[in-house]
Protein backbone atom coordinates (compact mmCIF):
# COMPACT_ATOMS: atom_id res chain seq x y z
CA UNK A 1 0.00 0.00 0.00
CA UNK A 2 1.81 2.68 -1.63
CA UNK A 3 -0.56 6.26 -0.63
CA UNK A 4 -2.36 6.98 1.91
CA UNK A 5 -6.23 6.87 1.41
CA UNK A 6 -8.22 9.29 3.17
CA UNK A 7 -11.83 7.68 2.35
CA UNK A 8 -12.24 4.82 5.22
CA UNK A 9 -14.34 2.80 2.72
CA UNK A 10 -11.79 2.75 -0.06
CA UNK A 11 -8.91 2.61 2.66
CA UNK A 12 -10.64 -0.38 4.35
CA UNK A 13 -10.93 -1.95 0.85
CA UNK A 14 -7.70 -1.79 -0.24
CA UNK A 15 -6.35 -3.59 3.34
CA UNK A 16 -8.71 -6.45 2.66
CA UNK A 17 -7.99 -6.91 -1.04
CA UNK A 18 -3.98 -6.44 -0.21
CA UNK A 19 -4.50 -9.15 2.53
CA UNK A 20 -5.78 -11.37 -0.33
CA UNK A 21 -2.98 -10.56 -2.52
CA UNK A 22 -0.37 -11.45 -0.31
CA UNK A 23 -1.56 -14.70 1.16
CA UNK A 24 -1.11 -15.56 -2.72
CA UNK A 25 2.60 -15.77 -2.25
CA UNK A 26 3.13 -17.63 0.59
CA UNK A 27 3.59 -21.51 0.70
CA UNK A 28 0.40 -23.60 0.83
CA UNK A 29 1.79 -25.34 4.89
CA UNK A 30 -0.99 -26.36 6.68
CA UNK A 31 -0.59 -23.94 9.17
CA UNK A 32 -0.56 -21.27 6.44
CA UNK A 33 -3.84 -22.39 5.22
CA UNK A 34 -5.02 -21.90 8.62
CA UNK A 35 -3.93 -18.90 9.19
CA UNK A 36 -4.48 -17.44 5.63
CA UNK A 37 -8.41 -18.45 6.18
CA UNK A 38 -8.00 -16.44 9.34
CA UNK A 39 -6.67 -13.06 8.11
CA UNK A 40 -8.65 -13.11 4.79
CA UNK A 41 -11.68 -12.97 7.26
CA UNK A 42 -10.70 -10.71 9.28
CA UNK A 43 -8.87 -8.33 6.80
CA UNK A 44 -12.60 -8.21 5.28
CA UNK A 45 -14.47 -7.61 8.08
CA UNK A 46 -12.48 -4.31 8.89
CA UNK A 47 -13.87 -2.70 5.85
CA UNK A 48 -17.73 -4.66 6.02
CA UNK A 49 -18.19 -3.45 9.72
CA UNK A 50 -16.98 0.03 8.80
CA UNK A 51 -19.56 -0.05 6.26
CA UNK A 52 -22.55 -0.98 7.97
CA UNK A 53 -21.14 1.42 10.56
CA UNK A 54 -22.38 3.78 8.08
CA UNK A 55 -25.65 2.18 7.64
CA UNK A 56 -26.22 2.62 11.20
CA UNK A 57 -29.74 2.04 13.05
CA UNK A 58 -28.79 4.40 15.59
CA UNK A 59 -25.79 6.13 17.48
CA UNK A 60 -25.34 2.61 19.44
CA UNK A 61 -25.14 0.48 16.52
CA UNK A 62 -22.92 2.77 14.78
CA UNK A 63 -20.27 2.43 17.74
CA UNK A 64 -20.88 -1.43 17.99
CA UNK A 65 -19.91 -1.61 14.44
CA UNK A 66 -16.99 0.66 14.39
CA UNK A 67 -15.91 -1.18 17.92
CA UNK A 68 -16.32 -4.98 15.84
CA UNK A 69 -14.27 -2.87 13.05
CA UNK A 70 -11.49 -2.19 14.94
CA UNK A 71 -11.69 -5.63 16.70
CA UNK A 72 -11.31 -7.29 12.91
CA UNK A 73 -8.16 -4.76 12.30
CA UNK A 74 -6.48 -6.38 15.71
CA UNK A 75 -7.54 -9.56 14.60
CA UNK A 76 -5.80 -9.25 11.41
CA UNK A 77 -2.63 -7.66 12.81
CA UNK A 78 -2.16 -10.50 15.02
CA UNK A 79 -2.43 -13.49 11.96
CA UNK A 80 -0.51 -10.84 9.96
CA UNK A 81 2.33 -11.59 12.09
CA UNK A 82 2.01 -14.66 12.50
CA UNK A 83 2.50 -15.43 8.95
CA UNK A 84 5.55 -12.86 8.92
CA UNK A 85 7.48 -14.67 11.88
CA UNK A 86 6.40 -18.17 10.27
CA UNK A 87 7.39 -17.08 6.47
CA UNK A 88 11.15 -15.13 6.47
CA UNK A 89 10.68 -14.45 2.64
CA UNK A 90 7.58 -12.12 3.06
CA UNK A 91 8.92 -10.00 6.02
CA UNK A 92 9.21 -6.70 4.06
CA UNK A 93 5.57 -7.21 2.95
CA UNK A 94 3.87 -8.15 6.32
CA UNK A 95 5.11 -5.30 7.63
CA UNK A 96 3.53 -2.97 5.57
CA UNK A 97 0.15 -4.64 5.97
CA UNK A 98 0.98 -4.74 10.08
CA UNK A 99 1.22 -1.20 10.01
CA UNK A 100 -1.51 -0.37 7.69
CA UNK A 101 -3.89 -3.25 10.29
CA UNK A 102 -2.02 -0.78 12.82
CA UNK A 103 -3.10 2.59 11.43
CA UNK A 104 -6.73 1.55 10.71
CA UNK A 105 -7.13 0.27 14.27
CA UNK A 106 -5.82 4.26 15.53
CA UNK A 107 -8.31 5.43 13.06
CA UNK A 108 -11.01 3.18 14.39
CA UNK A 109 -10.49 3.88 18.03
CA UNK A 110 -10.58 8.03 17.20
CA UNK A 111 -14.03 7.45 16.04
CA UNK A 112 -15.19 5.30 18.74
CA UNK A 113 -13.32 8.51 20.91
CA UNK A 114 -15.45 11.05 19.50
CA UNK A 115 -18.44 9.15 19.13
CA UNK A 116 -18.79 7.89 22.95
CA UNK A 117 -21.76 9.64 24.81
């Protein structure tokens, strides 16, 4: 992820289909399976959450869905590094997507800031 993105929805987007482009390069273990399963989940929830987020029923279940957002951004950080400390030929990668899964989640918790009651 080259620029930054200022519009969440795009931003989101672009994590999840990033996410999906890089568990194309890793080796097909078993445990990468697993985990690749596990981030491409989570990676698109970030961005689906944010979205109904913007659907919203109310001011309650807008901060429910930006809270499950930024739960899916943790979520992916945490099998995003798991595949980096499992897989030494994608390290420069990961990291970029750890940060961006990093970023979103500061994002995410500013709304949920300013949005409290």
């Amino acid at each position: 992820m080259k620029e930054k993105i200022y519009n969440l929805e795009d931003r989101t987007y672009l994590f999840a289909r990033e996410c999906r482009l890089f568990v194309k390069t890793l080796p097909k273990t078993l445990s990468n399976i697993e985990d690749m399963k596990q981030l491409i989940k989570a990676s698109g929830s970030v961005g689906a959450n944010y979205i109904e987020a913007n659907e919203k029923l109310g001011d309650r279940d807008f901060l429910m869905r930006i809270k499950i957002s930024r739960k899916e951004a943790k979520e992916a950080q945490y099998w995003l590094k798991l595949l980096r400390d499992l897989n030494d030929e994608v390290k420069h990668e990961s990291e970029e997507l750890i940060e961006e899964a990093g970023e979103l989640r500061s994002i995410l918790s500013s709304i949920i800031n300013k949005n409290r009651p």
